[in-house]
PDB file of N, CA and C in Angstrom:
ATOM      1  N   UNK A   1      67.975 -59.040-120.385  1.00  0.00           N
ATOM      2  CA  UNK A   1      67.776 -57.634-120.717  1.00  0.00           C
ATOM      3  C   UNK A   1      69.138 -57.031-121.025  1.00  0.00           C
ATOM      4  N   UNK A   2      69.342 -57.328-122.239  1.00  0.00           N
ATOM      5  CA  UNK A   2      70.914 -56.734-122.752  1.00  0.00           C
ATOM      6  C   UNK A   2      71.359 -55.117-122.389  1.00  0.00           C
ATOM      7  N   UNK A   3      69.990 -54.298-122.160  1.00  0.00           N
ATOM      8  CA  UNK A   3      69.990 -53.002-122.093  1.00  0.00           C
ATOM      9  C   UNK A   3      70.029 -52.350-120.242  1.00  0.00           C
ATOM     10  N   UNK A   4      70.232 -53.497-119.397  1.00  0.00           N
ATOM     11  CA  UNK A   4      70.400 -53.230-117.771  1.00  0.00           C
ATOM     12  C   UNK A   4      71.456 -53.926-117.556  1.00  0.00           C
ATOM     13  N   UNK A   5      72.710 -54.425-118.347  1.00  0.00           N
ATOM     14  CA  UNK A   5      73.568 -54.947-117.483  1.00  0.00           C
ATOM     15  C   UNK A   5      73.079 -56.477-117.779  1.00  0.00           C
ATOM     16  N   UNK A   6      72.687 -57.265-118.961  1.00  0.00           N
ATOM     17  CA  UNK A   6      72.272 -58.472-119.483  1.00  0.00           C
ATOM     18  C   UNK A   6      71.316 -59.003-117.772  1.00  0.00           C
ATOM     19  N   UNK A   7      70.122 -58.568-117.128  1.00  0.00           N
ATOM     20  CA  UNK A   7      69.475 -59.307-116.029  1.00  0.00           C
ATOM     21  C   UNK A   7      68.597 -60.250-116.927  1.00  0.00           C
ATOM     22  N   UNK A   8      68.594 -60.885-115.861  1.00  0.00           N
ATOM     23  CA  UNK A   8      67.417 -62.058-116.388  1.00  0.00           C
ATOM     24  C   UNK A   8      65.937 -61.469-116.508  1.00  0.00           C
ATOM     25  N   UNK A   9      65.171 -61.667-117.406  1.00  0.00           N
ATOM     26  CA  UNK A   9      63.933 -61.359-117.795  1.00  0.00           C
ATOM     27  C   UNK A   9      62.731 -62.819-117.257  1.00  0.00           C
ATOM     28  N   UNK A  10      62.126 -62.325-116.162  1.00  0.00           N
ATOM     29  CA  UNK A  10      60.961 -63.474-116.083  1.00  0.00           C
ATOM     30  C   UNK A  10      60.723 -64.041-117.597  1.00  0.00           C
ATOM     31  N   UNK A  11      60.417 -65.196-117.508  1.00  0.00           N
ATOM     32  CA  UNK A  11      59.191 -65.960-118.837  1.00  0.00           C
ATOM     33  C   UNK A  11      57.863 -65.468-118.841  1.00  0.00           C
ATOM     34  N   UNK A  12      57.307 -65.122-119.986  1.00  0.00           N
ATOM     35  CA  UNK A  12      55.883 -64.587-120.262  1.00  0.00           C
ATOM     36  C   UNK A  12      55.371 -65.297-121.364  1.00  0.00           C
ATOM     37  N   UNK A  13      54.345 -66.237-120.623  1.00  0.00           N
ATOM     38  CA  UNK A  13      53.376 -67.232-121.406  1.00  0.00           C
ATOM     39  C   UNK A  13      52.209 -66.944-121.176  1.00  0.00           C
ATOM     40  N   UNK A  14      51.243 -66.942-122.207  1.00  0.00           N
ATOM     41  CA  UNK A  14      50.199 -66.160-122.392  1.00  0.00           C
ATOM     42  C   UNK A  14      49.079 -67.384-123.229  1.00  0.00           C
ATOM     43  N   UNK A  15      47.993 -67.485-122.830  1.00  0.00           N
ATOM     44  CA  UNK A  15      46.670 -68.693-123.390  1.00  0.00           C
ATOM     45  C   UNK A  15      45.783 -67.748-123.693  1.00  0.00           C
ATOM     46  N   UNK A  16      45.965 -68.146-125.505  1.00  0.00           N
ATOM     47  CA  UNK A  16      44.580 -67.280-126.059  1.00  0.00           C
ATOM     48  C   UNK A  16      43.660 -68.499-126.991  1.00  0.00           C
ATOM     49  N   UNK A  17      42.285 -67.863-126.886  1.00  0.00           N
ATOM     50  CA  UNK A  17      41.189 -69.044-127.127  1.00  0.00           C
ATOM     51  C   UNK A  17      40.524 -68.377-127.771  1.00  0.00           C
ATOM     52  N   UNK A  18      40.262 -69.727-129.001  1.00  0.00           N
ATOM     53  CA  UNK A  18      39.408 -68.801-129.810  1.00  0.00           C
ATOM     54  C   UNK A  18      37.994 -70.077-130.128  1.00  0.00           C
ATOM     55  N   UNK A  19      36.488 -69.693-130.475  1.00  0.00           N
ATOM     56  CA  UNK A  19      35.286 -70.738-130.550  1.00  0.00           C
ATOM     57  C   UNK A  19      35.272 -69.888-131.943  1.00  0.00           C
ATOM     58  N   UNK A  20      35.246 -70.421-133.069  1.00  0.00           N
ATOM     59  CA  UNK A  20      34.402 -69.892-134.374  1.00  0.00           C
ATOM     60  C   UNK A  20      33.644 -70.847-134.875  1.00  0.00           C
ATOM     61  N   UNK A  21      32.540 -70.237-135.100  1.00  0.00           N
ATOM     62  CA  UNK A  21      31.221 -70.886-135.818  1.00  0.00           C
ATOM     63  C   UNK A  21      30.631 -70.537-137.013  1.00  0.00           C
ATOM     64  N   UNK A  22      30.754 -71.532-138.204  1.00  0.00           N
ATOM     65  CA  UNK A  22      30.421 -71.130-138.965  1.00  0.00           C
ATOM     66  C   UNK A  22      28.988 -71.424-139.282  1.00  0.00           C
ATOM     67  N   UNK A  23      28.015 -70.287-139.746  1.00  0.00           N
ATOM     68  CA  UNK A  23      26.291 -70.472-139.530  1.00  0.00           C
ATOM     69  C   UNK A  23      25.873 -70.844-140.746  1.00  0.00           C
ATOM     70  N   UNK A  24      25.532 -72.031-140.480  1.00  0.00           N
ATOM     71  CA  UNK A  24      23.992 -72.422-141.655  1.00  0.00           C
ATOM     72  C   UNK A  24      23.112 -72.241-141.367  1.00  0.00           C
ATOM     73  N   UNK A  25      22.692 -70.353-141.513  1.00  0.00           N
ATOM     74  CA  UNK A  25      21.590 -69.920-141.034  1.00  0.00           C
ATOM     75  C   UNK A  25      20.785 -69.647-142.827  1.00  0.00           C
ATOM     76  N   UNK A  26      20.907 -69.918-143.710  1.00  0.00           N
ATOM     77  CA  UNK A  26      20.536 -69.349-144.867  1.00  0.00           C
ATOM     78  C   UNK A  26      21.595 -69.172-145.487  1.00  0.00           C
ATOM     79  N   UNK A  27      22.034 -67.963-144.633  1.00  0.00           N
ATOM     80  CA  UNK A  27      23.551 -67.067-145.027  1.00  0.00           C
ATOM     81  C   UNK A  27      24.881 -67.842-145.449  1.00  0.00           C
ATOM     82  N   UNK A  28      24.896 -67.486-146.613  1.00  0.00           N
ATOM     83  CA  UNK A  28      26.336 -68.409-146.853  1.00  0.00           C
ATOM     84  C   UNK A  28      27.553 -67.807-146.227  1.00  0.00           C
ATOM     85  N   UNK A  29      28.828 -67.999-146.255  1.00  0.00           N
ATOM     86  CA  UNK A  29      29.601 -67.672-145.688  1.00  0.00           C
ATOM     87  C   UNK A  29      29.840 -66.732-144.535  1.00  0.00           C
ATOM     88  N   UNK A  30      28.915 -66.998-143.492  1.00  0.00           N
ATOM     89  CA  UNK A  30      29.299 -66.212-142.503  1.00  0.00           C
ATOM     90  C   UNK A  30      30.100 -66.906-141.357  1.00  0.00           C
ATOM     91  N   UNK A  31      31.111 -66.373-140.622  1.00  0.00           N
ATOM     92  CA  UNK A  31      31.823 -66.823-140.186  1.00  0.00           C
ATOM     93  C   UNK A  31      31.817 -65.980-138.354  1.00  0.00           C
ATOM     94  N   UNK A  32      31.467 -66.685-137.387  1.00  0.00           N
ATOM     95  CA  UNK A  32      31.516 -65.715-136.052  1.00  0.00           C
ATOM     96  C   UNK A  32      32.567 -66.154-135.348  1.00  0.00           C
ATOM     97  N   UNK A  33      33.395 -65.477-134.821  1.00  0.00           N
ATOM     98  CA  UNK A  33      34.790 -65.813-133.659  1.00  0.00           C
ATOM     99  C   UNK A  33      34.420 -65.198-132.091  1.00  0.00           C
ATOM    100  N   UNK A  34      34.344 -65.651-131.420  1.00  0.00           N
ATOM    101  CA  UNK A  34      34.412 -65.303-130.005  1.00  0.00           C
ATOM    102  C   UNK A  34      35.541 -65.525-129.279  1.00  0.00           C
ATOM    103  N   UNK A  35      36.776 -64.714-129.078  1.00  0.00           N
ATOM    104  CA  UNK A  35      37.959 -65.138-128.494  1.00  0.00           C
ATOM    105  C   UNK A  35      38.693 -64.355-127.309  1.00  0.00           C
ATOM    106  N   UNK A  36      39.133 -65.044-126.534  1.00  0.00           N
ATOM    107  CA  UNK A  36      39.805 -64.510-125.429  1.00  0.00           C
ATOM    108  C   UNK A  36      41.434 -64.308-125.345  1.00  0.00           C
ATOM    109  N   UNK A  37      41.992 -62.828-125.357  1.00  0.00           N
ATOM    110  CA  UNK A  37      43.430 -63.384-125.531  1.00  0.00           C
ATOM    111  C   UNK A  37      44.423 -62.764-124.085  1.00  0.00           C
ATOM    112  N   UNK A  38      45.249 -63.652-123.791  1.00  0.00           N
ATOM    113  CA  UNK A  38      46.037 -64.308-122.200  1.00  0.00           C
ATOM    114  C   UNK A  38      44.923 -64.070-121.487  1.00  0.00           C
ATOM    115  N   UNK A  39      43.992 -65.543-120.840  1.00  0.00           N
ATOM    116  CA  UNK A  39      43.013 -66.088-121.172  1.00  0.00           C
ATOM    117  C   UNK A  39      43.136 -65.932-119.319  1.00  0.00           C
ATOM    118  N   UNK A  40      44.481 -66.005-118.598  1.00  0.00           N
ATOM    119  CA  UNK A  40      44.687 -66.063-117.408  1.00  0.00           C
ATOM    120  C   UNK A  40      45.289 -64.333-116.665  1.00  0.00           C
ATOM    121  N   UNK A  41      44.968 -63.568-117.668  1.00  0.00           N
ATOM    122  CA  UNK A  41      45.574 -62.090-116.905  1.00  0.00           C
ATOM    123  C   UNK A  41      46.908 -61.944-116.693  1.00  0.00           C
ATOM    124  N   UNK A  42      47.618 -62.650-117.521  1.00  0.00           N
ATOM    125  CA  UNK A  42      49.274 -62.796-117.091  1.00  0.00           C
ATOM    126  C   UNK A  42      49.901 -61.638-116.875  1.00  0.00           C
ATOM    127  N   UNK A  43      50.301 -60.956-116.464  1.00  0.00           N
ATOM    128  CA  UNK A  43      51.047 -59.665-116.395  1.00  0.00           C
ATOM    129  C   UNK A  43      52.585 -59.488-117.494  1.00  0.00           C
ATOM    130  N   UNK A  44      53.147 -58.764-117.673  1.00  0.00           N
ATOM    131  CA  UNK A  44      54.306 -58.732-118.168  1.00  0.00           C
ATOM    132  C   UNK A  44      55.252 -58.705-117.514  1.00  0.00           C
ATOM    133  N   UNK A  45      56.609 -59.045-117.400  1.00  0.00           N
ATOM    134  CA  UNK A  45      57.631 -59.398-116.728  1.00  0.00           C
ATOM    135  C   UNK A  45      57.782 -58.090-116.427  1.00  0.00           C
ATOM    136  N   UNK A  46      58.855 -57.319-115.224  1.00  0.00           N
ATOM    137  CA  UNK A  46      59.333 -56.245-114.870  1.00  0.00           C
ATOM    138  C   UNK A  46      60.654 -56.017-115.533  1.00  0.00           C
ATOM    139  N   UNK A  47      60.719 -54.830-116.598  1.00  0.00           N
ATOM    140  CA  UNK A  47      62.072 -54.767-116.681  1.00  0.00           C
ATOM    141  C   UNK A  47      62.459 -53.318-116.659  1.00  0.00           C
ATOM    142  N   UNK A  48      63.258 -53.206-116.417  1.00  0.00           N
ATOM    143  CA  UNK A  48      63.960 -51.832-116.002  1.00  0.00           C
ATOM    144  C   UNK A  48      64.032 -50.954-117.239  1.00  0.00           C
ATOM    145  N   UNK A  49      62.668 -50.257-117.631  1.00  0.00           N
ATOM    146  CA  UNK A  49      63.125 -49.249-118.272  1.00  0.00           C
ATOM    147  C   UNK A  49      61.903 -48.096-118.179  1.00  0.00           C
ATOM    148  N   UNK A  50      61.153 -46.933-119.041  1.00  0.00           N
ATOM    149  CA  UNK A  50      60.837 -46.021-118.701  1.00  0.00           C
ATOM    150  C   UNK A  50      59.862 -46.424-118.001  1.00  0.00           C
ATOM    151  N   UNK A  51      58.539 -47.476-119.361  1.00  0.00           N
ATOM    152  CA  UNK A  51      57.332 -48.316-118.902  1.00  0.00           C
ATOM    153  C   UNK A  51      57.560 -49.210-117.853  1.00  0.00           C
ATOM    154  N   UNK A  52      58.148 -50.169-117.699  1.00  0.00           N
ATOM    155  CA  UNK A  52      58.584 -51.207-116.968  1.00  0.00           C
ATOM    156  C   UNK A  52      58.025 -52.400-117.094  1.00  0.00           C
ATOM    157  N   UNK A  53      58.231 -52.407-118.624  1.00  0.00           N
ATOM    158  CA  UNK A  53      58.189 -54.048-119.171  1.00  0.00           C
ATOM    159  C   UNK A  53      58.549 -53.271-120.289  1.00  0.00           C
ATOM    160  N   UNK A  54      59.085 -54.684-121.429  1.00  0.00           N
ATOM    161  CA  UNK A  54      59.678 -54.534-122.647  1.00  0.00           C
ATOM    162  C   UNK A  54      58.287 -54.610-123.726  1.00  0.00           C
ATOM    163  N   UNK A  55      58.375 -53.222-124.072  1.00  0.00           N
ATOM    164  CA  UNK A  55      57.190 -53.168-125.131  1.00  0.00           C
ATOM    165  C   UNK A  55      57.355 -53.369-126.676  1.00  0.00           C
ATOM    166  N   UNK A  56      58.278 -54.081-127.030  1.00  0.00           N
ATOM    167  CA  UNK A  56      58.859 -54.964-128.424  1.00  0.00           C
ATOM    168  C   UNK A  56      58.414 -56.131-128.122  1.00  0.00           C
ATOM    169  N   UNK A  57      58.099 -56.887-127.315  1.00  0.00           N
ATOM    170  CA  UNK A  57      58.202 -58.181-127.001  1.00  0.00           C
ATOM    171  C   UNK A  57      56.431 -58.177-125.849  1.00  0.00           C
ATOM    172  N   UNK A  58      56.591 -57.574-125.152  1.00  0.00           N
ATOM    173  CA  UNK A  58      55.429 -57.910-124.302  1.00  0.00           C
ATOM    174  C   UNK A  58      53.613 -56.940-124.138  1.00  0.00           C
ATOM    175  N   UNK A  59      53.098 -57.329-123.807  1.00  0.00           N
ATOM    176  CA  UNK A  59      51.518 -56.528-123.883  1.00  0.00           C
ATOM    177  C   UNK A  59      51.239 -56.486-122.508  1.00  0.00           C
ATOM    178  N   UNK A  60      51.084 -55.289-122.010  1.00  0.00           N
ATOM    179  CA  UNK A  60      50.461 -54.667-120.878  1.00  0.00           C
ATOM    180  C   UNK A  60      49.001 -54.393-120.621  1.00  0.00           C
ATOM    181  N   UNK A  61      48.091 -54.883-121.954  1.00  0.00           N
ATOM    182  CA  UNK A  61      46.794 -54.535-122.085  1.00  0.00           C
ATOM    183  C   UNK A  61      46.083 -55.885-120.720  1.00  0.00           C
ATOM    184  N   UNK A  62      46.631 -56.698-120.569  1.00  0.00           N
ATOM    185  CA  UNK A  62      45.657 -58.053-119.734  1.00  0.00           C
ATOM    186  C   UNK A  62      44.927 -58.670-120.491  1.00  0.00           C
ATOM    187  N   UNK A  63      44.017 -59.040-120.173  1.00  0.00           N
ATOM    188  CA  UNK A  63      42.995 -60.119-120.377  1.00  0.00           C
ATOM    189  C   UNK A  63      42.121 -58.840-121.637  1.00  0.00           C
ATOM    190  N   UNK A  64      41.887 -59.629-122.772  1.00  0.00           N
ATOM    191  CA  UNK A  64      41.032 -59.262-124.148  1.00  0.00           C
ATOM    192  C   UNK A  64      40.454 -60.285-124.443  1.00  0.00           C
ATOM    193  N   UNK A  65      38.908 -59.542-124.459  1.00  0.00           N
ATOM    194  CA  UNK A  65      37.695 -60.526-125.209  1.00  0.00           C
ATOM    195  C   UNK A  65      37.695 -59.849-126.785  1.00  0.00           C
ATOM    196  N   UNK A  66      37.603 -60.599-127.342  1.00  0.00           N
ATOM    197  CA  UNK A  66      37.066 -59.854-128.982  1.00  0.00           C
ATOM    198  C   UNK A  66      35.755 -60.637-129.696  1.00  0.00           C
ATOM    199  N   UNK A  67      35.071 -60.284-130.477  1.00  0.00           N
ATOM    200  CA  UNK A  67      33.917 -60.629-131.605  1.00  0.00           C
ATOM    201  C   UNK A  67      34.367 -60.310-133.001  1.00  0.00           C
ATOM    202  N   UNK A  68      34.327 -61.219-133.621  1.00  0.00           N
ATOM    203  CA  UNK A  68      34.896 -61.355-135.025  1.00  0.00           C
ATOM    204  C   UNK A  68      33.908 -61.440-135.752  1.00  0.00           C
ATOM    205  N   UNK A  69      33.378 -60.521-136.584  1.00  0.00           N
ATOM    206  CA  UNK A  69      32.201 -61.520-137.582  1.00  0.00           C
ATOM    207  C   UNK A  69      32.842 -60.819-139.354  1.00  0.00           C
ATOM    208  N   UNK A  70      32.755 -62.324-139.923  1.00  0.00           N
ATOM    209  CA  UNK A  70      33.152 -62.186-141.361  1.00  0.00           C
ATOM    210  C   UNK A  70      32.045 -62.595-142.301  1.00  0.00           C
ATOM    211  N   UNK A  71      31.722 -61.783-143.300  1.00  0.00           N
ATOM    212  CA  UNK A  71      31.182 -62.142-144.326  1.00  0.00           C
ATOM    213  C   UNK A  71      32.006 -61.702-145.585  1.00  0.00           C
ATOM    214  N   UNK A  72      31.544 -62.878-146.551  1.00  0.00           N
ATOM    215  CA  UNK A  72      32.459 -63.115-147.769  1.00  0.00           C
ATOM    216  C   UNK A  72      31.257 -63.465-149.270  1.00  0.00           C
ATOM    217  N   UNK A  73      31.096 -63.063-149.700  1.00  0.00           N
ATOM    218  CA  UNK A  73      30.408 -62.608-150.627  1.00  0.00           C
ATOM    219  C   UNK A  73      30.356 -64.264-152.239  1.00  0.00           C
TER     220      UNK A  73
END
């Protein structure tokens, strides 16, 4: 953390998963994603400033499910 006096910043590793299926239901090109992202709730490292983690670099949101659906014509 160049901005406290260079401290060391924990490591923040994060597992995101994604299942997409593409349907031969009739429908041509449809495409479904079901994905989970930092798959384990990782937190963000502590660093000394207003928030208290570095929000250029890290996500405070936790654990995200999303649904993707694409159609393409």
């Amino acid at each position: 953390d160049d901005g406290n006096g260079n401290t060391l910043v924990d490591s923040y590793t994060t597992v995101d998963l994604q299942y997409r299926l593409e349907t031969p239901l009739g429908l041509k090109n449809i495409d479904i994603a079901l994905g989970l992202l930092n798959a384990f709730d990782e937190p963000p490292p502590i660093v000394d400033t207003f928030l208290g983690y570095d929000a250029k670099t890290h996500d405070p949101r936790g654990q995200l499910w999303y649904l993707q659906l694409s159609y393409a014509i």
